[in-house]
C-alpha atoms as a PDB file:
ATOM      1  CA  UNK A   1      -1.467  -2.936 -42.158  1.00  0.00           C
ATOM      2  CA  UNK A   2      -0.624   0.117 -39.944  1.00  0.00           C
ATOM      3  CA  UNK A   3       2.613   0.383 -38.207  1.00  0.00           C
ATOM      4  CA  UNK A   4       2.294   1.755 -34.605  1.00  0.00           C
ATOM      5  CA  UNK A   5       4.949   4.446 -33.826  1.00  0.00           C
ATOM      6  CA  UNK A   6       7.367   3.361 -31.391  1.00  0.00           C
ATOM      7  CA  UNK A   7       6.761   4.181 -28.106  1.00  0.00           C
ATOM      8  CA  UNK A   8       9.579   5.993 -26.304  1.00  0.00           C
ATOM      9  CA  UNK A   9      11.249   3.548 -23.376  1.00  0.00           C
ATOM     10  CA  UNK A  10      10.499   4.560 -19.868  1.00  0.00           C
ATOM     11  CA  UNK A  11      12.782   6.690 -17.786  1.00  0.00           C
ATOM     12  CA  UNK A  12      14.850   4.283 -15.858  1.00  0.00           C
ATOM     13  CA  UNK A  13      13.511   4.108 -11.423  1.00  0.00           C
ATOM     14  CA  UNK A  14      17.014   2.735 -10.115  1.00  0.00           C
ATOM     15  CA  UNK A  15      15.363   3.233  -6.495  1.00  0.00           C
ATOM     16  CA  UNK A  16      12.350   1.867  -4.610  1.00  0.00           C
ATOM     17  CA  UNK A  17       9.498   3.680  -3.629  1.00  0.00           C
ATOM     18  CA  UNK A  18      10.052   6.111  -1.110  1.00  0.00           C
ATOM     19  CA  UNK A  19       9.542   4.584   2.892  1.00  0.00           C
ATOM     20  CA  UNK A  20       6.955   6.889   4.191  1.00  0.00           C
ATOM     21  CA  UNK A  21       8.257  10.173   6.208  1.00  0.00           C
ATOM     22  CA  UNK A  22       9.292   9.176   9.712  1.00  0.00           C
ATOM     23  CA  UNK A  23       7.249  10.758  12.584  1.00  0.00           C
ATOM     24  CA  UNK A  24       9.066  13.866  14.265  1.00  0.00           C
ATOM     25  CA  UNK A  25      10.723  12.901  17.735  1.00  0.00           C
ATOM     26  CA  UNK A  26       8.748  14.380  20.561  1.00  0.00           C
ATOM     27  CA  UNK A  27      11.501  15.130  22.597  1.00  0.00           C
ATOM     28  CA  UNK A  28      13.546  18.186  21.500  1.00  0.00           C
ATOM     29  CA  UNK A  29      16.750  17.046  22.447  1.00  0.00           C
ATOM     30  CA  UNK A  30      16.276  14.175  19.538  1.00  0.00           C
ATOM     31  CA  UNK A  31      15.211  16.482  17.024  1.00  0.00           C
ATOM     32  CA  UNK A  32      18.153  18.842  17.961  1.00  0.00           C
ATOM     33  CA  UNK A  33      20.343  15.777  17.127  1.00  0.00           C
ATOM     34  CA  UNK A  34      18.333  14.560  13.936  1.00  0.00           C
ATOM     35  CA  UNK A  35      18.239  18.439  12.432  1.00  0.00           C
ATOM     36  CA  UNK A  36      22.046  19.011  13.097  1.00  0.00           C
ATOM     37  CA  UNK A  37      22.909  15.752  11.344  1.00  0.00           C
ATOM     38  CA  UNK A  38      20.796  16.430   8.368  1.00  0.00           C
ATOM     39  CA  UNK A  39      22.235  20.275   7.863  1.00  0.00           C
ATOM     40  CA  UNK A  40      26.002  18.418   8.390  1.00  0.00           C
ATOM     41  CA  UNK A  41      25.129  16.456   5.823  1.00  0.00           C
ATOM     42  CA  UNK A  42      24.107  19.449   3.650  1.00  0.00           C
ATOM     43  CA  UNK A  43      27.105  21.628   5.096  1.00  0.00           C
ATOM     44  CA  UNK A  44      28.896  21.618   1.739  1.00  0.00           C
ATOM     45  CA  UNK A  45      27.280  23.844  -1.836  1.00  0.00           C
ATOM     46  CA  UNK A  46      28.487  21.039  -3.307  1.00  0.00           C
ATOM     47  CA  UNK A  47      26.141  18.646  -1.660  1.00  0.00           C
ATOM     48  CA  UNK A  48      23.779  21.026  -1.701  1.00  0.00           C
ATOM     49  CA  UNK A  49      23.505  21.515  -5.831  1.00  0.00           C
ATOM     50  CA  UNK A  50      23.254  17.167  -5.589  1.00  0.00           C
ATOM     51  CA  UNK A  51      20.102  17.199  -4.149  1.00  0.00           C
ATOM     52  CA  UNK A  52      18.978  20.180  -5.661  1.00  0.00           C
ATOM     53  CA  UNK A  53      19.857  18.012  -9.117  1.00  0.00           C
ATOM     54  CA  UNK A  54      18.184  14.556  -7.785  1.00  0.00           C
ATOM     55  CA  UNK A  55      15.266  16.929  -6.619  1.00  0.00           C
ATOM     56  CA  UNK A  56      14.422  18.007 -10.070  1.00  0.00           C
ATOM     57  CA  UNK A  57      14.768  14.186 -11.848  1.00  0.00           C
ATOM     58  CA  UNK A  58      12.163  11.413 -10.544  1.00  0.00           C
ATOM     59  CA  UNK A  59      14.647   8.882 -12.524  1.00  0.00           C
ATOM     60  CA  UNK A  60      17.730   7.386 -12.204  1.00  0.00           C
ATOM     61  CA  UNK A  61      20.874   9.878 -12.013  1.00  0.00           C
ATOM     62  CA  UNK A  62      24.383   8.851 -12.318  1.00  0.00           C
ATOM     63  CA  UNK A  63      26.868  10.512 -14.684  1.00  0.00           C
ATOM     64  CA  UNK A  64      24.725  13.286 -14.902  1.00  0.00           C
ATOM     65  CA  UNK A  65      25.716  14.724 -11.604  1.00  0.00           C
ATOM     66  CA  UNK A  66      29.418  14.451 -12.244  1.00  0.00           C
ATOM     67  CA  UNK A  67      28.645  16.914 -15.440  1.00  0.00           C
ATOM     68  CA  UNK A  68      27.235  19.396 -13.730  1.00  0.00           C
ATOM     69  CA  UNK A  69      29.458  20.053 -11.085  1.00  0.00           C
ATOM     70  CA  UNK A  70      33.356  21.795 -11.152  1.00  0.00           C
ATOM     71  CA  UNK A  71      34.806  18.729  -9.514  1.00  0.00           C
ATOM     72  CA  UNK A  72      36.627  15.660 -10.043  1.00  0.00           C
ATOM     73  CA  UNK A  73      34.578  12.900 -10.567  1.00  0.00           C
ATOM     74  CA  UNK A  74      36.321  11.020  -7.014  1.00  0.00           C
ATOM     75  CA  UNK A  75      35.386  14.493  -4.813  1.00  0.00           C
ATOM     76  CA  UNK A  76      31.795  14.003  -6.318  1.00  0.00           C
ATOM     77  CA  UNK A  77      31.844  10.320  -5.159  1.00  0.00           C
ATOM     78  CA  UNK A  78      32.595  11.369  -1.921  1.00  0.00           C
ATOM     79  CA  UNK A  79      29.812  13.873  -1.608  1.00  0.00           C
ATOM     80  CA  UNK A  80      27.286  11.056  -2.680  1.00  0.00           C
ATOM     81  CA  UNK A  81      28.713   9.127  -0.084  1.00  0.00           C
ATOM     82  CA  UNK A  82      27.956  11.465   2.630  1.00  0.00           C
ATOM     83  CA  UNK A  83      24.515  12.559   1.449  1.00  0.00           C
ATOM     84  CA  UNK A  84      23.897   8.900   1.097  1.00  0.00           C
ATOM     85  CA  UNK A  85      25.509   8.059   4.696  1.00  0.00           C
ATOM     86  CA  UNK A  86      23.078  10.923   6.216  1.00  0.00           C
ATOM     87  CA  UNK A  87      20.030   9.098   4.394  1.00  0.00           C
ATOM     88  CA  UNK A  88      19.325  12.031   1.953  1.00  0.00           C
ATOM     89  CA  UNK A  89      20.018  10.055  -1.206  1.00  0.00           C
ATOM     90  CA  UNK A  90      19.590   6.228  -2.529  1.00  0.00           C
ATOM     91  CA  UNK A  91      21.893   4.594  -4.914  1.00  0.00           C
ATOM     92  CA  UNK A  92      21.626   1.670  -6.697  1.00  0.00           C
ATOM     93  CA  UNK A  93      24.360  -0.836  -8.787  1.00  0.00           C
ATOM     94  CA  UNK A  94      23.209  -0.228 -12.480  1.00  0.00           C
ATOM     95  CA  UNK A  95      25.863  -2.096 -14.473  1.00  0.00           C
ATOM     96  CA  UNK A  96      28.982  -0.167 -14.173  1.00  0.00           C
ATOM     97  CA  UNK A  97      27.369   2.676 -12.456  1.00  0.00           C
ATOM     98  CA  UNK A  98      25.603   3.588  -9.554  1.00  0.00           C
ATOM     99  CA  UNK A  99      22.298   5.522  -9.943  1.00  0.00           C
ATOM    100  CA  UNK A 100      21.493   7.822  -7.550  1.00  0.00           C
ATOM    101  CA  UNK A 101      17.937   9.298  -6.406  1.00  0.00           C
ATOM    102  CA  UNK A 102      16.838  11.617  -3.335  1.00  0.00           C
ATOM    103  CA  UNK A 103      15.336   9.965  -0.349  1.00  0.00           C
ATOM    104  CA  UNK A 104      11.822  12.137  -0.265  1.00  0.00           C
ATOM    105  CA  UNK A 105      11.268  10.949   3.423  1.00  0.00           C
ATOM    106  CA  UNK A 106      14.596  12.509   4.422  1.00  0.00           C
ATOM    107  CA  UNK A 107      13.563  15.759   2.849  1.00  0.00           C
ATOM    108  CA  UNK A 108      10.111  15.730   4.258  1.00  0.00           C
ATOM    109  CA  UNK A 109      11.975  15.323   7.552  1.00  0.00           C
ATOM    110  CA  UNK A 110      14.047  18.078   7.249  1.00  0.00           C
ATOM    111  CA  UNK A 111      11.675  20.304   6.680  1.00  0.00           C
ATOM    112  CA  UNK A 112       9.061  19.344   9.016  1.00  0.00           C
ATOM    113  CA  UNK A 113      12.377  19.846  11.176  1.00  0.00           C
ATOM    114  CA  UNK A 114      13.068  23.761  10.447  1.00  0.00           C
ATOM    115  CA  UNK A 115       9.231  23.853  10.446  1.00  0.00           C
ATOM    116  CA  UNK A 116       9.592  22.794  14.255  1.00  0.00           C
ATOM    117  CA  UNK A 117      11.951  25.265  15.419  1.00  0.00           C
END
């Protein structure tokens, strides 16, 4: 009898399918307010390099992020927060840790957002 060779487990998805991209605002003054909030939220190299890191997984990232950065783990935490806060990022309780993954809606917004100006 042949054995099969074990399959490799799948990447863990910590987050749900992307909602799809919300419609630009046709009033300026709303996408003024919408594009200001998202580049506040990106106003940091820090927070930056996160999404630029959850941009290149399509899985789960936690500890990952802390690794990669020059920061304390706590100043990383509150980074996520903010990215999260501005609806750039997802997390989700995984055990001990929270898994974090970018929010491609958000990012479809933004740019359709510099697009616009």
């Amino acid at each position: 009898m042949m054995r099969r060779a074990a399959t490799p487990a799948p990447a863990h998805r910590c987050c749900p399918p992307a909602a799809p991209a919300p419609r630009i605002p046709a009033d300026e003054a709303t996408q003024n307010v919408q594009l200001a909030q998202l580049c506040k939220a990106l106003g940091h190299p820090a927070r930056v390099s996160i999404l630029r890191t959850l941009l290149r997984r399509d899985t789960c990232v936690a500890g990952e992020i802390v690794e990669g950065l020059p920061l304390a783990q706590s100043t990383v935490s509150q980074h996520l927060k903010q990215l999260k806060e501005a609806g750039l990022i997802r997390g989700e309780v995984s055990g001990p840790r929270i898994c974090y993954c970018v929010e491609p809606s958000a990012v479809a917004l933004i740019k359709a957002l510099i697009t616009a100006l």
